[in-house]
C-alpha atoms as a PDB file:
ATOM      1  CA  UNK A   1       0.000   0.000   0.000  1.00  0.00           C
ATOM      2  CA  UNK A   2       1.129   4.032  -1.023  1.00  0.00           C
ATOM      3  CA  UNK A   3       2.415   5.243   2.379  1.00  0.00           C
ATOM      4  CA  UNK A   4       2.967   9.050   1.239  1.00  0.00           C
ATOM      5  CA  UNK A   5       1.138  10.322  -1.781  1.00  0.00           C
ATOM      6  CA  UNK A   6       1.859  14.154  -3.433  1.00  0.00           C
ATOM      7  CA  UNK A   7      -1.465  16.196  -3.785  1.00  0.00           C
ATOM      8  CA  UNK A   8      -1.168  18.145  -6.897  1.00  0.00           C
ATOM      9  CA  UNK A   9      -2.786  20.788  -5.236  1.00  0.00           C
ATOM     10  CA  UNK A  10      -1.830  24.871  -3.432  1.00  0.00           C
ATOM     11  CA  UNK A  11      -5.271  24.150  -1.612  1.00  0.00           C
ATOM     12  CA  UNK A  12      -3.971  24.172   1.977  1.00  0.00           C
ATOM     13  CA  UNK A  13      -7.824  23.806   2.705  1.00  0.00           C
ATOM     14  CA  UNK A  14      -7.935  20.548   0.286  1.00  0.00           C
ATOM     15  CA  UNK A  15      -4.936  19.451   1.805  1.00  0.00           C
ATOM     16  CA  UNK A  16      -5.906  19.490   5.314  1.00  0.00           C
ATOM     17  CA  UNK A  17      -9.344  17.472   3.921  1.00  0.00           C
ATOM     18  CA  UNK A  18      -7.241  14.235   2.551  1.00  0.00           C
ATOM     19  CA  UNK A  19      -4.867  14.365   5.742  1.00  0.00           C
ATOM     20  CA  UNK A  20      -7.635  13.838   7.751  1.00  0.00           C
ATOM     21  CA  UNK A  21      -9.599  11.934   5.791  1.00  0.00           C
ATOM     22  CA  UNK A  22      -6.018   9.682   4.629  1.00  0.00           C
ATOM     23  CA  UNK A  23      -4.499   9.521   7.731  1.00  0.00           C
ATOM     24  CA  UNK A  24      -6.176   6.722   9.375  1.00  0.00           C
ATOM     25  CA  UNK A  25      -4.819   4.871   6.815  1.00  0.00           C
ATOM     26  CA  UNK A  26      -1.447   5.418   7.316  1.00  0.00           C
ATOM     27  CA  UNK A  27      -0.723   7.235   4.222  1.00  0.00           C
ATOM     28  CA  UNK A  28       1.045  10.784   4.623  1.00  0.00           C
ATOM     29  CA  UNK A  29       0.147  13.380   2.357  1.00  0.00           C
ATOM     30  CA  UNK A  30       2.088  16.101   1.096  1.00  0.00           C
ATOM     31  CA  UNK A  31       1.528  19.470  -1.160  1.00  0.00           C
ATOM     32  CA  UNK A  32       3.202  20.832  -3.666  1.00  0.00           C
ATOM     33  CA  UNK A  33       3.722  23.735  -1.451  1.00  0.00           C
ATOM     34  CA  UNK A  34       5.257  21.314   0.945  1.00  0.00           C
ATOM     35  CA  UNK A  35       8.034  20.896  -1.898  1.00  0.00           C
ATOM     36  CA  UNK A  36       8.066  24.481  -2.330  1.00  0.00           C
ATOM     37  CA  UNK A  37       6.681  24.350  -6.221  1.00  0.00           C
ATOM     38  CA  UNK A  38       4.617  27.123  -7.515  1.00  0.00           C
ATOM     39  CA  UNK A  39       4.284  25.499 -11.042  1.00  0.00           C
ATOM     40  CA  UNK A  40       0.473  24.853 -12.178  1.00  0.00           C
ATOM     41  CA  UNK A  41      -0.643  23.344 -15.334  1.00  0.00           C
ATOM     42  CA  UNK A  42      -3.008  24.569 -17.273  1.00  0.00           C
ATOM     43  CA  UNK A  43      -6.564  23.132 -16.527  1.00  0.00           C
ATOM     44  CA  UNK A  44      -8.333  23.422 -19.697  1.00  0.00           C
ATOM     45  CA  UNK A  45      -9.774  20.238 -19.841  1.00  0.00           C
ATOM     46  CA  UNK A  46     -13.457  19.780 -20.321  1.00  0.00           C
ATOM     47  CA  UNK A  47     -14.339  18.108 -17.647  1.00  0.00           C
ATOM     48  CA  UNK A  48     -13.411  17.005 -13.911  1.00  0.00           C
ATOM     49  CA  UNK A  49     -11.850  14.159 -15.460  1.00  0.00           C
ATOM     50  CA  UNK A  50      -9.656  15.956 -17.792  1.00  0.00           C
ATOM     51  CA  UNK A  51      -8.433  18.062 -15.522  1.00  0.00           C
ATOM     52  CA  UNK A  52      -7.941  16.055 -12.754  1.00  0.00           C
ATOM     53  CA  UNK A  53      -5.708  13.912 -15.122  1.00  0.00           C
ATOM     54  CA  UNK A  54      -4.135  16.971 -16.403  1.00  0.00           C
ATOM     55  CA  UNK A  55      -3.005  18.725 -12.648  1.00  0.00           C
ATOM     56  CA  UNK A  56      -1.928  14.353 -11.556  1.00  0.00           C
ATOM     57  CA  UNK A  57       0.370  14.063 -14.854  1.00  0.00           C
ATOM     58  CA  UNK A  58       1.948  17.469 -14.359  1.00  0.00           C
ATOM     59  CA  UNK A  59       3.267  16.519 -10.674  1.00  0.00           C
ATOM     60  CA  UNK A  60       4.142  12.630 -11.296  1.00  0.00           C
ATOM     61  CA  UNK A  61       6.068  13.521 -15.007  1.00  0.00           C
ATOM     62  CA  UNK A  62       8.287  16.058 -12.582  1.00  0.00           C
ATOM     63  CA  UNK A  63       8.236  13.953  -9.190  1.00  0.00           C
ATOM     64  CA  UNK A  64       8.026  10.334 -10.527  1.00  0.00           C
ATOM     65  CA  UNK A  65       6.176   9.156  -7.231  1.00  0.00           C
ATOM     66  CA  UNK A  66       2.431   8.715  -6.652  1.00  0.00           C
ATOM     67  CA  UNK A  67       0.440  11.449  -7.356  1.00  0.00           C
ATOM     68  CA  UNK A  68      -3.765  12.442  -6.716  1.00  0.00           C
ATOM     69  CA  UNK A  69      -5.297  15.524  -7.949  1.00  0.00           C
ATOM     70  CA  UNK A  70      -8.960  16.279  -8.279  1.00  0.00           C
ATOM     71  CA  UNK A  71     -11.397  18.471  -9.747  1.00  0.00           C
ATOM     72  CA  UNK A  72     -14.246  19.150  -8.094  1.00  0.00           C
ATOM     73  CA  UNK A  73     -17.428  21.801  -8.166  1.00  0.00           C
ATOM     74  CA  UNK A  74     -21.059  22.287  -7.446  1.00  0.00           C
ATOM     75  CA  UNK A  75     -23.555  22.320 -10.568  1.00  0.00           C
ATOM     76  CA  UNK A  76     -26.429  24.439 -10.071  1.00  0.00           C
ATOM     77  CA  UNK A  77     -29.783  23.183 -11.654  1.00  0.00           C
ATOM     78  CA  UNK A  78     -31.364  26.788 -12.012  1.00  0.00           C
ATOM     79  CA  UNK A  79     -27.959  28.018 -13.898  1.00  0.00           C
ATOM     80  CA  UNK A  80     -28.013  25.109 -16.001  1.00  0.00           C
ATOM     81  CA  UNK A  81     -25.834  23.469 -14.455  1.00  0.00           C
ATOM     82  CA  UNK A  82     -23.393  25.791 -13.778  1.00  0.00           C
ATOM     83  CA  UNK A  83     -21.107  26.649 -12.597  1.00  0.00           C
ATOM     84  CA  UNK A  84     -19.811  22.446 -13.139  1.00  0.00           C
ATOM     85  CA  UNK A  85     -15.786  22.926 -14.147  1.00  0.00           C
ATOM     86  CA  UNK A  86     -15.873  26.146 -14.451  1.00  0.00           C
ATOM     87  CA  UNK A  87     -16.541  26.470 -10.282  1.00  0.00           C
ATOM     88  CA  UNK A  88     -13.043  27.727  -9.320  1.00  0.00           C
ATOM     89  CA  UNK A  89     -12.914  30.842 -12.303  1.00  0.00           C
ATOM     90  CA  UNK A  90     -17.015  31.351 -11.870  1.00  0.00           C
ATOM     91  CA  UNK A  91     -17.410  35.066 -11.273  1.00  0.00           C
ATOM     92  CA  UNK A  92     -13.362  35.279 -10.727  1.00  0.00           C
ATOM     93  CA  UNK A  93     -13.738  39.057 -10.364  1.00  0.00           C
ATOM     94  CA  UNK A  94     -15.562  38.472  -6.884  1.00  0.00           C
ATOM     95  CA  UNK A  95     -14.363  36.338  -3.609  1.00  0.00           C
ATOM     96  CA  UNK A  96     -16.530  33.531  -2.289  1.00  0.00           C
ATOM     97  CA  UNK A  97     -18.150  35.675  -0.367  1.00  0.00           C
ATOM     98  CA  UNK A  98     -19.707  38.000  -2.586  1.00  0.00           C
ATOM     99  CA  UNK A  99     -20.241  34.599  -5.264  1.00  0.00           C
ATOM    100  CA  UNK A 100     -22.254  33.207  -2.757  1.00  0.00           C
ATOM    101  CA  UNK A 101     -24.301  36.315  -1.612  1.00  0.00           C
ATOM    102  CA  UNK A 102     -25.070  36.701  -5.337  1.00  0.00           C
ATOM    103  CA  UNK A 103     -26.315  33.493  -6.149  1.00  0.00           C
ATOM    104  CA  UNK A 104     -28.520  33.213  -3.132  1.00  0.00           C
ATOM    105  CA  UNK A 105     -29.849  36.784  -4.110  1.00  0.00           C
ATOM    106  CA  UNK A 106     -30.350  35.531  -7.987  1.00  0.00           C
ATOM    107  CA  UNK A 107     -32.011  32.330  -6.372  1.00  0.00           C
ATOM    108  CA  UNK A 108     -34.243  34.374  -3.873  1.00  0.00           C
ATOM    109  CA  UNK A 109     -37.800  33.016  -5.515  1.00  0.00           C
ATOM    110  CA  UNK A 110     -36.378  30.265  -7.090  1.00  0.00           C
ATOM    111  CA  UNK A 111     -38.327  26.699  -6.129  1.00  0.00           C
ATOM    112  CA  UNK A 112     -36.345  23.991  -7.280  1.00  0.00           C
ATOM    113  CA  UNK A 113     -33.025  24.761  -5.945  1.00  0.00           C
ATOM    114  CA  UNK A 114     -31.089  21.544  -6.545  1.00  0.00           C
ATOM    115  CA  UNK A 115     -28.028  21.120  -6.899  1.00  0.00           C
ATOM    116  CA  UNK A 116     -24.947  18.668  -6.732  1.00  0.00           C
ATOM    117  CA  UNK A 117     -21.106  18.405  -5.829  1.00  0.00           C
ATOM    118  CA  UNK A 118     -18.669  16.627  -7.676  1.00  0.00           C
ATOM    119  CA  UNK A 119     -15.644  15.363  -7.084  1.00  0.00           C
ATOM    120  CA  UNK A 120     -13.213  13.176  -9.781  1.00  0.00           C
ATOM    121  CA  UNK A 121      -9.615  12.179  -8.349  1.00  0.00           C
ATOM    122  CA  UNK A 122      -7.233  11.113 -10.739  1.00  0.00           C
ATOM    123  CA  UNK A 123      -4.938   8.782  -8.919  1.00  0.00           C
ATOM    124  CA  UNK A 124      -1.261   8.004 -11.014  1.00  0.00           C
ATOM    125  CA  UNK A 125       1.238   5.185  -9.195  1.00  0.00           C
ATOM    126  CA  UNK A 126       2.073   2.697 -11.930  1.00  0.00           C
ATOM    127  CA  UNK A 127      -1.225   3.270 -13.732  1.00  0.00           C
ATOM    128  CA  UNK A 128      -4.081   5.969 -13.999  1.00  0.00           C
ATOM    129  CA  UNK A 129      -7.187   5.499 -11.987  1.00  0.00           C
ATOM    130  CA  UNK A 130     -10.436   7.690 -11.728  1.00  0.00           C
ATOM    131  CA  UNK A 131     -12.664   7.794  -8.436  1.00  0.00           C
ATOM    132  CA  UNK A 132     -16.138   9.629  -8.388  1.00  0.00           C
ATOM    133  CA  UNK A 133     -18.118  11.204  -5.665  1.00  0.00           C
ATOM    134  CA  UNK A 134     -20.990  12.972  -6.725  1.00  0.00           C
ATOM    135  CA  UNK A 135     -23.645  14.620  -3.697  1.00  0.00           C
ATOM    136  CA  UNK A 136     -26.798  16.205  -4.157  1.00  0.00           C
ATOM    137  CA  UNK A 137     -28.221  18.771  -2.490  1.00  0.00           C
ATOM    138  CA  UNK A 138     -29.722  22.144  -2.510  1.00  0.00           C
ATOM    139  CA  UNK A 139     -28.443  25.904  -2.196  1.00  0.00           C
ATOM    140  CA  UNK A 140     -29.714  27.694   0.844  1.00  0.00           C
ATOM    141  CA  UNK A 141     -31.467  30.922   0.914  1.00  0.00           C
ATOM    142  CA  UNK A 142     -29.229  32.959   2.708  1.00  0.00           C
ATOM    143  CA  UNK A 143     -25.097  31.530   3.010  1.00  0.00           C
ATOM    144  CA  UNK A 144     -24.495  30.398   6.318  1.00  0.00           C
ATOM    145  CA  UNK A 145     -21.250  29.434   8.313  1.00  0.00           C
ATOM    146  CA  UNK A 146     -17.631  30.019   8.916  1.00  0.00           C
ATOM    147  CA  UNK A 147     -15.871  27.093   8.586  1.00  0.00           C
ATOM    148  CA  UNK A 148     -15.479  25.216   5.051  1.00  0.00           C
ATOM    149  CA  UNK A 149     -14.539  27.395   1.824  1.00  0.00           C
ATOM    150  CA  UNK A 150     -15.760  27.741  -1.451  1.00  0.00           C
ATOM    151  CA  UNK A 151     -19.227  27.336  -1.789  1.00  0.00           C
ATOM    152  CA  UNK A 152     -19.917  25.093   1.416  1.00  0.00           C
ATOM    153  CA  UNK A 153     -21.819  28.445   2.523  1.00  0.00           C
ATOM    154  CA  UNK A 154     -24.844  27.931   0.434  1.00  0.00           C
ATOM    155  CA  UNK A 155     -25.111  24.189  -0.082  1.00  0.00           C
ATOM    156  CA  UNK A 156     -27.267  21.909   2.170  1.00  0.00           C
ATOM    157  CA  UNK A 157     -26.459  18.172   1.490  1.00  0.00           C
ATOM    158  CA  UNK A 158     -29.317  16.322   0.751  1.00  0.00           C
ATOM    159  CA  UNK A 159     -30.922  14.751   4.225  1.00  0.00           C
ATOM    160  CA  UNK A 160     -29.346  17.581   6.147  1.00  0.00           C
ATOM    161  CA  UNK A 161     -30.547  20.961   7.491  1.00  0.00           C
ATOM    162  CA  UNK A 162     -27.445  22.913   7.319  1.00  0.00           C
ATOM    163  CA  UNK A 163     -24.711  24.001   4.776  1.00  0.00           C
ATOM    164  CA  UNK A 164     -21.346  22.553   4.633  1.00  0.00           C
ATOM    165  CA  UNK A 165     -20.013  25.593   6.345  1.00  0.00           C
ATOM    166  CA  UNK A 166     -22.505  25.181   9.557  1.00  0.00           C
ATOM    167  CA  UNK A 167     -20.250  21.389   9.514  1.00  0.00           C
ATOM    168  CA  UNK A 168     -17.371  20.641  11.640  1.00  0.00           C
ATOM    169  CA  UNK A 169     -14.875  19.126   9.332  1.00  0.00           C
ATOM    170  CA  UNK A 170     -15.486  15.417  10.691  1.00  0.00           C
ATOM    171  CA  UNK A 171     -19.263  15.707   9.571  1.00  0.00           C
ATOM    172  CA  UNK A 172     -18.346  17.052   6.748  1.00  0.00           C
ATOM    173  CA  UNK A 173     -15.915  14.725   5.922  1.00  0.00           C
ATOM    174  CA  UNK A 174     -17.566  11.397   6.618  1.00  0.00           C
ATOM    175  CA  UNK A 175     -20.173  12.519   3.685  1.00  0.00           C
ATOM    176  CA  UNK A 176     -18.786  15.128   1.413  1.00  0.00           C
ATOM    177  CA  UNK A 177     -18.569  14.646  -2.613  1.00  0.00           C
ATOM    178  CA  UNK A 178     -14.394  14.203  -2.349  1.00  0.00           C
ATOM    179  CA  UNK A 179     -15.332  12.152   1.056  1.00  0.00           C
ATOM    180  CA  UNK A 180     -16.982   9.261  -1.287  1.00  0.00           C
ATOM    181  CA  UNK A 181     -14.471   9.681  -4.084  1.00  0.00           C
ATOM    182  CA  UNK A 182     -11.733   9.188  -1.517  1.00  0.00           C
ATOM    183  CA  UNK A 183     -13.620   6.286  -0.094  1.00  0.00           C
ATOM    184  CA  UNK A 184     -13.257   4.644  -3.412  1.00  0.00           C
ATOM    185  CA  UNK A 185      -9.830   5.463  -3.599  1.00  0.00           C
ATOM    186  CA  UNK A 186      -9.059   3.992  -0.088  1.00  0.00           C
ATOM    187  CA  UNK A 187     -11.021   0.580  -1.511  1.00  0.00           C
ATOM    188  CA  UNK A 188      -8.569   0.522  -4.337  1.00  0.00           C
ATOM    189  CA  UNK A 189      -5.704   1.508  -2.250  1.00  0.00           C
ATOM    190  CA  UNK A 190      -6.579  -1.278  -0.017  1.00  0.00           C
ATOM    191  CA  UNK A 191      -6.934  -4.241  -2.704  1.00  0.00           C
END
């Protein structure tokens, strides 16, 4: 089994979310900015998978060691399913904050709020491998919470009554979109 794996991520947020979710595991995990490299590719894949593989291929070509990256984002029904890959450069002129206040003020009368996370990890050791999460959900009326990032303000997991922000990071963890990808990671890591 992969004791140390290289996240091909800057996310110290994303980072601290596979430690704790890897760690019982016994498998350390580093960040690029634990190796001190500010190089990104370029994600301009067209979907999660894309550019999941895209960010793992980047850090195992230079590192030669195992390497996960994901791609994750929340589709939003009533925007037509965006923003999907586009999540991280949606509305890259404002901060989280002000994305979420303005899609819970677009959303104000809006019924059917559905919406999903997803999550695709692209896991390179000797081979490629994909793992999926995907977690449905709606967006909130108003954003709501402190801890989390992104847009964990405004998204209630389906059977829950709060956002992933109102979540300590263990509750979050044992159900989040990149919790159940990881899962299926661990099950492969484990075989």
């Amino acid at each position: 089994m992969i004791k140390e794996i290289l996240l091909a991520s800057h996310n110290a947020h994303k980072k601290e979310e596979f430690q704790k979710i890897l760690k019982p595991y016994g498998i350390r995990v580093i960040g690029t900015d634990d190796l001190n490299d500010i190089r990104e590719p370029i994600e301009d894949g067209d979907s999660f998978k894309a550019n999941a593989y895209i960010k793992a291929k980047f850090y195992h070509d230079i590192y030669h060691m195992p390497v996960i990256a994901d791609d994750s984002g929340i589709s939003i029904d009533y925007l037509g399913g965006y923003p999907d890959i586009h999540s991280a450069r949606f509305l890259d002129h404002l901060d989280y904050e002000e994305k979420n206040k303005l899609i819970t003020k677009v959303m104000r009368d809006i019924k059917d709020r559905h919406a999903y996370y997803t999550c695709v990890i692209c896991l390179i050791d000797e081979d490629v491998h994909f793992f999926e999460g995907i977690l449905h959900g709606k967006i909130a009326d108003v954003p709501s919470g402190d801890n989390g990032f992104g847009y964990d303000p405004i998204f209630i997991p389906e059977g829950q009554d709060m956002t992933f922000a109102m979540m300590d990071s263990d509750m979050k963890n044992a159900i989040s979109h990149r919790s159940l990808a990881i899962k299926k990671l661990v099950d492969y890591l484990e075989r």
